[in-house]
Protein backbone atom coordinates (compact mmCIF):
# COMPACT_ATOMS: atom_id res chain seq x y z
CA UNK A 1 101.87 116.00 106.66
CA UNK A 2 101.96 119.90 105.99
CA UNK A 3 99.85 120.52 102.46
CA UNK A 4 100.81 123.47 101.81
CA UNK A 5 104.46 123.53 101.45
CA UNK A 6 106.19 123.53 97.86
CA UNK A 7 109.37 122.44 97.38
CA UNK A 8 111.26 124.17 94.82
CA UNK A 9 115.17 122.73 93.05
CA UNK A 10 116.90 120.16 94.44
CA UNK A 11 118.38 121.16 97.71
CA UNK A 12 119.08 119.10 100.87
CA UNK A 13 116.30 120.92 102.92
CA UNK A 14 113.91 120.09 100.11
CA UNK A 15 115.48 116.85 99.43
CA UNK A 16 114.70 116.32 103.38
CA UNK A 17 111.57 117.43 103.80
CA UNK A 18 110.18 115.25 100.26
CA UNK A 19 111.94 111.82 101.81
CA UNK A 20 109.97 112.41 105.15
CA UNK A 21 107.02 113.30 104.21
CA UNK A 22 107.20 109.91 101.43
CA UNK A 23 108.24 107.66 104.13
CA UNK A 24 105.26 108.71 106.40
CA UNK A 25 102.99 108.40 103.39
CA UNK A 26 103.90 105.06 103.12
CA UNK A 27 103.90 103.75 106.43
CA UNK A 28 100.60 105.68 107.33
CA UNK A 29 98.97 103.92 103.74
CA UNK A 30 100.82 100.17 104.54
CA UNK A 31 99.07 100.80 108.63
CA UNK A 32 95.64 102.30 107.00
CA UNK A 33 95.48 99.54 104.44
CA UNK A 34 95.91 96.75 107.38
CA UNK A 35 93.31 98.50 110.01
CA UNK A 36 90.89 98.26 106.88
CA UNK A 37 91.17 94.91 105.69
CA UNK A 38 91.26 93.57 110.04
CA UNK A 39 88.24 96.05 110.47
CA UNK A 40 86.98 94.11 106.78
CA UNK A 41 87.64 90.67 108.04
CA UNK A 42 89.97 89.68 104.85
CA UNK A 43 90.93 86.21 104.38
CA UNK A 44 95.12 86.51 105.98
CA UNK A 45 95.30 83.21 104.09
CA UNK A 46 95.33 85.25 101.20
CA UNK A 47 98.73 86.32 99.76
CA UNK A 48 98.56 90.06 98.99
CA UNK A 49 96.45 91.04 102.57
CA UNK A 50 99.31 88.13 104.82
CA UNK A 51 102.21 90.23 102.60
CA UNK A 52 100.58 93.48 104.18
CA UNK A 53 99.93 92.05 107.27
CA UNK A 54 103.76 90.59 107.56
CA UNK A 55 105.11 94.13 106.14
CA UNK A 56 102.66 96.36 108.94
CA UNK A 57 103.86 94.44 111.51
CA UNK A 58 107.39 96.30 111.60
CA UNK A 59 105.79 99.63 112.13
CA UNK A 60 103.00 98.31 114.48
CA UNK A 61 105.25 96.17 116.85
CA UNK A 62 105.85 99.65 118.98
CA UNK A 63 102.49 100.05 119.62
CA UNK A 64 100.94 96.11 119.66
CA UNK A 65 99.89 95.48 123.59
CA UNK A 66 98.91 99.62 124.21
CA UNK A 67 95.00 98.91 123.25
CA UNK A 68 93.14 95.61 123.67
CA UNK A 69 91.73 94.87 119.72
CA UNK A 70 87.61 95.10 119.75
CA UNK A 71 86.10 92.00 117.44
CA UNK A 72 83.01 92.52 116.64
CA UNK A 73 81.04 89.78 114.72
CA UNK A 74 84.52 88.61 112.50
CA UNK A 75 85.57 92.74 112.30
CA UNK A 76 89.08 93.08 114.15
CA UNK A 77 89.54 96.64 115.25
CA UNK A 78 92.85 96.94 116.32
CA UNK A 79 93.10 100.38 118.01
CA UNK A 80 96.85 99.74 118.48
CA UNK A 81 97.09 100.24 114.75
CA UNK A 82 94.66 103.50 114.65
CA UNK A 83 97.03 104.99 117.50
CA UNK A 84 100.47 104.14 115.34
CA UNK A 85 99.21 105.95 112.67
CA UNK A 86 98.68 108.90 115.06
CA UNK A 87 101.78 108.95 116.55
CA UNK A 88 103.73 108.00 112.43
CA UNK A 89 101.77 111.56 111.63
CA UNK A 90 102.49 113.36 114.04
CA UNK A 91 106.07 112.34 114.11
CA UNK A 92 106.51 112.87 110.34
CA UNK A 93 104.71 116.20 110.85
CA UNK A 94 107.48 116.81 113.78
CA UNK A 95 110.67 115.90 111.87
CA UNK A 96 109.67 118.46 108.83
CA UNK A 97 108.75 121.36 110.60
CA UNK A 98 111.92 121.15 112.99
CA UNK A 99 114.15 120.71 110.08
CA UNK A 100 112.37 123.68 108.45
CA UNK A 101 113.31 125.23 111.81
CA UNK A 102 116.93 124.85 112.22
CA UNK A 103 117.73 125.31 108.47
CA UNK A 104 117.59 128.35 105.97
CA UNK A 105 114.76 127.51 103.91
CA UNK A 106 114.23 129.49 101.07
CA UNK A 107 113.72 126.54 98.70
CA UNK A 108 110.36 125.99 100.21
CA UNK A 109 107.70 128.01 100.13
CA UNK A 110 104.75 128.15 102.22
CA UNK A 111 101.11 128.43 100.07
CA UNK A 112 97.89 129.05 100.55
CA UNK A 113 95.99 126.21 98.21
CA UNK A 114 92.15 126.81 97.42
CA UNK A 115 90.24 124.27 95.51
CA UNK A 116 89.74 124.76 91.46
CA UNK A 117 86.44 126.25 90.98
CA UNK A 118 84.84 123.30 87.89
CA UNK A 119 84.01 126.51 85.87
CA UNK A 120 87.36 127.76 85.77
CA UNK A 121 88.58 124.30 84.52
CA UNK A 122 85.96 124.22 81.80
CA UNK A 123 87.10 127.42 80.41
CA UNK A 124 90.77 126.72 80.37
């Protein structure tokens, strides 16, 4: 997802571009939050990590039987999941810049961001 780009009023483009970039945020948290706990062993008895697990599957099912998963001593590392969350970027990535593309976009403008400086924050 493109960090630099501020979204300014409410228009379509913007409207767009903010939906994407959510939706990808979520689906690449929901698939980073399963490869942990798998990679973590977690107890899929439990109710919160089978509710993840049941929810991830939806976005993983593409991409299930592309990579064997490695276990290693109770660790699951499921490189199926690793590779969805590739392609979910890079997709999300995709969509934004090619509606940024075919649309006047005036409403967003690109930035460069730097890091605060602590100093400067201690003065303010």
């Amino acid at each position: 997802m493109p960090n630099n780009l501020i979204t300014i009023g409410q228009s379509p483009v913007a409207l767009m571009v903010r939906l994407i970039n959510f939706a990808t945020g979520i689906v690449e948290f929901l698939l980073g939050l399963r490869f942990f706990l798998r990679f973590a062993g977690a107890n899929a008895g439990n109710g919160f990590v089978a509710f993840i697990y049941q929810f991830s599957d939806l976005f993983l099912a593409p991409f299930r039987s592309i990579f064997p998963r490695s276990v290693i001593e109770g660790s699951v590392l499921e490189w199926s999941t690793l590779f969805a969350m590739a392609i979910y970027g890079i997709v999300g990535y995709a969509l934004t810049q090619l509606i940024l593309i075919l649309t006047k976009h005036e409403d967003v403008v690109e930035v460069d961001v730097e890091p605060l400086d602590i100093d400067t924050l201690k003065n303010v």
